[in-house]
Protein backbone atom coordinates (compact mmCIF):
# COMPACT_ATOMS: atom_id res chain seq x y z
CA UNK A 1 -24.04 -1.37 1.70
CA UNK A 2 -25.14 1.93 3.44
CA UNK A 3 -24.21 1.97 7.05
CA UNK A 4 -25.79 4.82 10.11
CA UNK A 5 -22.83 6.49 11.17
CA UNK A 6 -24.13 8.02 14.83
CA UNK A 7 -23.33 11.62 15.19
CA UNK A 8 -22.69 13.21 18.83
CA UNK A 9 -22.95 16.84 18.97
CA UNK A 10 -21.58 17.98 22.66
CA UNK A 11 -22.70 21.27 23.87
CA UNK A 12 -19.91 23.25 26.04
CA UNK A 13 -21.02 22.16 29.63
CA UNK A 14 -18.54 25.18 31.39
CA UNK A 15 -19.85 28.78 30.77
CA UNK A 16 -16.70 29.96 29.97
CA UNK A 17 -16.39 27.47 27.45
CA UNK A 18 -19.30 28.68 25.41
CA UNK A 19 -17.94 32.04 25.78
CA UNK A 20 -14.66 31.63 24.07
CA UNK A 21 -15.70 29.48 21.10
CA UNK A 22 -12.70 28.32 19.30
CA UNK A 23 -12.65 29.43 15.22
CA UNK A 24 -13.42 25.68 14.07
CA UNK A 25 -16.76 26.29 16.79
CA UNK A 26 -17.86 29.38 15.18
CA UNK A 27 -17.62 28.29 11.55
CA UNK A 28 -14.92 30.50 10.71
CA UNK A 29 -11.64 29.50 9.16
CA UNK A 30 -8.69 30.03 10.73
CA UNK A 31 -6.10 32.75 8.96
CA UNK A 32 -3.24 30.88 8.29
CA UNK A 33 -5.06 27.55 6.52
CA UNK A 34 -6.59 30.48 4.30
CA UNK A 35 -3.61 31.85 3.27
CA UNK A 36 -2.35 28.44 2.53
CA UNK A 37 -5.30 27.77 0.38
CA UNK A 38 -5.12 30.29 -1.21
CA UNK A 39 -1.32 30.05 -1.92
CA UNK A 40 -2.47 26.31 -2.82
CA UNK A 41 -4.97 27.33 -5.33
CA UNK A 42 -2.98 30.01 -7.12
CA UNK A 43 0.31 27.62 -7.44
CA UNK A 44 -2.32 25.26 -8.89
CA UNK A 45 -3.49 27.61 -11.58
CA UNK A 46 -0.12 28.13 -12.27
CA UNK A 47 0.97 24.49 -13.06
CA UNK A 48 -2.00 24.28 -15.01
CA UNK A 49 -1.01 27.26 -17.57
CA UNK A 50 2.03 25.84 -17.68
CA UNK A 51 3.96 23.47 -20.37
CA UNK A 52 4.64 20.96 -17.97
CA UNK A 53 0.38 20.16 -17.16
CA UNK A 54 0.11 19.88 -21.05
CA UNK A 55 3.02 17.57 -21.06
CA UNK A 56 1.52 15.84 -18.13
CA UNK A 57 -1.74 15.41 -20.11
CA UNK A 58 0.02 14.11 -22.75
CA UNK A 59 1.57 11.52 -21.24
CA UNK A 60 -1.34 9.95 -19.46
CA UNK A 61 -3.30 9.75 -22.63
CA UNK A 62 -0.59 7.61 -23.83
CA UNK A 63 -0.14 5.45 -21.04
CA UNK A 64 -3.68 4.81 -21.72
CA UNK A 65 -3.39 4.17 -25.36
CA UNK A 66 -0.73 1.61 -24.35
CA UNK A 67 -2.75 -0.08 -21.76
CA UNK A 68 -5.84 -0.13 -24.18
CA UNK A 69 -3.77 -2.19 -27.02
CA UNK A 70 -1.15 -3.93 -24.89
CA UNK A 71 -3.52 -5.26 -21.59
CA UNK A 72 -1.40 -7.65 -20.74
CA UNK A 73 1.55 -6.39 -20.34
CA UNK A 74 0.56 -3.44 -18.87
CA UNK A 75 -0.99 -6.08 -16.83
CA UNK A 76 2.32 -7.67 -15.84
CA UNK A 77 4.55 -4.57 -15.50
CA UNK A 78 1.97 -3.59 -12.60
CA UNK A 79 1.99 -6.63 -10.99
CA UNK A 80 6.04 -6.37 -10.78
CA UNK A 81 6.12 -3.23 -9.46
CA UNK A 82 3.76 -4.07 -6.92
CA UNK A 83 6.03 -7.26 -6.42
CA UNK A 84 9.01 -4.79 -6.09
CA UNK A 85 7.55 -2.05 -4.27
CA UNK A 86 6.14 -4.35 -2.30
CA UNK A 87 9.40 -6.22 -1.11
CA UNK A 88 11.06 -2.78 -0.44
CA UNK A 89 8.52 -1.43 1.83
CA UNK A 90 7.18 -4.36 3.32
CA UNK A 91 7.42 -5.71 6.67
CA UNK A 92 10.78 -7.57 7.80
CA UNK A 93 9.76 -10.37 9.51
């Protein structure tokens, strides 16, 4: 199901406008949400040398190991805590 998603491009109707192009207009990135991507990316490279990702790893592989040769009660523990989760942050009618 592939759906046309019409795309308006507006050109600056005001002189000044076209003049002063703002950093998203010019295809530069802004300072600051580089030097948060970049603090981003290097805290990421640091949780990934560290003990904890290889713990992390770990961990997932054996949730899936569980899943694979206990289906249905993974099954059911899901569908609890969806109950659960679902009664504490659901609406209040």
């Amino acid at each position: 199901m592939e759906q046309e998603v019409p795309v308006i491009h507006s050109a600056a109707k005001d002189p000044v406008e076209s003049n002063n192009p703002t950093p998203a207009a010019d295809g530069r990135i802004p300072e600051q949400i580089r030097e948060i991507s970049d603090s981003l990316s290097d805290a990421f490279a640091r949780f990934r040398e560290s003990d904890s990702y290889d713990s992390l790893l770990d961990l997932a592989e054996q949730t899936r190991t569980y899943i694979r040769n206990h289906p249905l009660p993974a099954l059911l523990y899901s569908l609890g805590a969806g109950a659960v989760l679902g009664m504490m942050f659901g609406k209040k009618r």
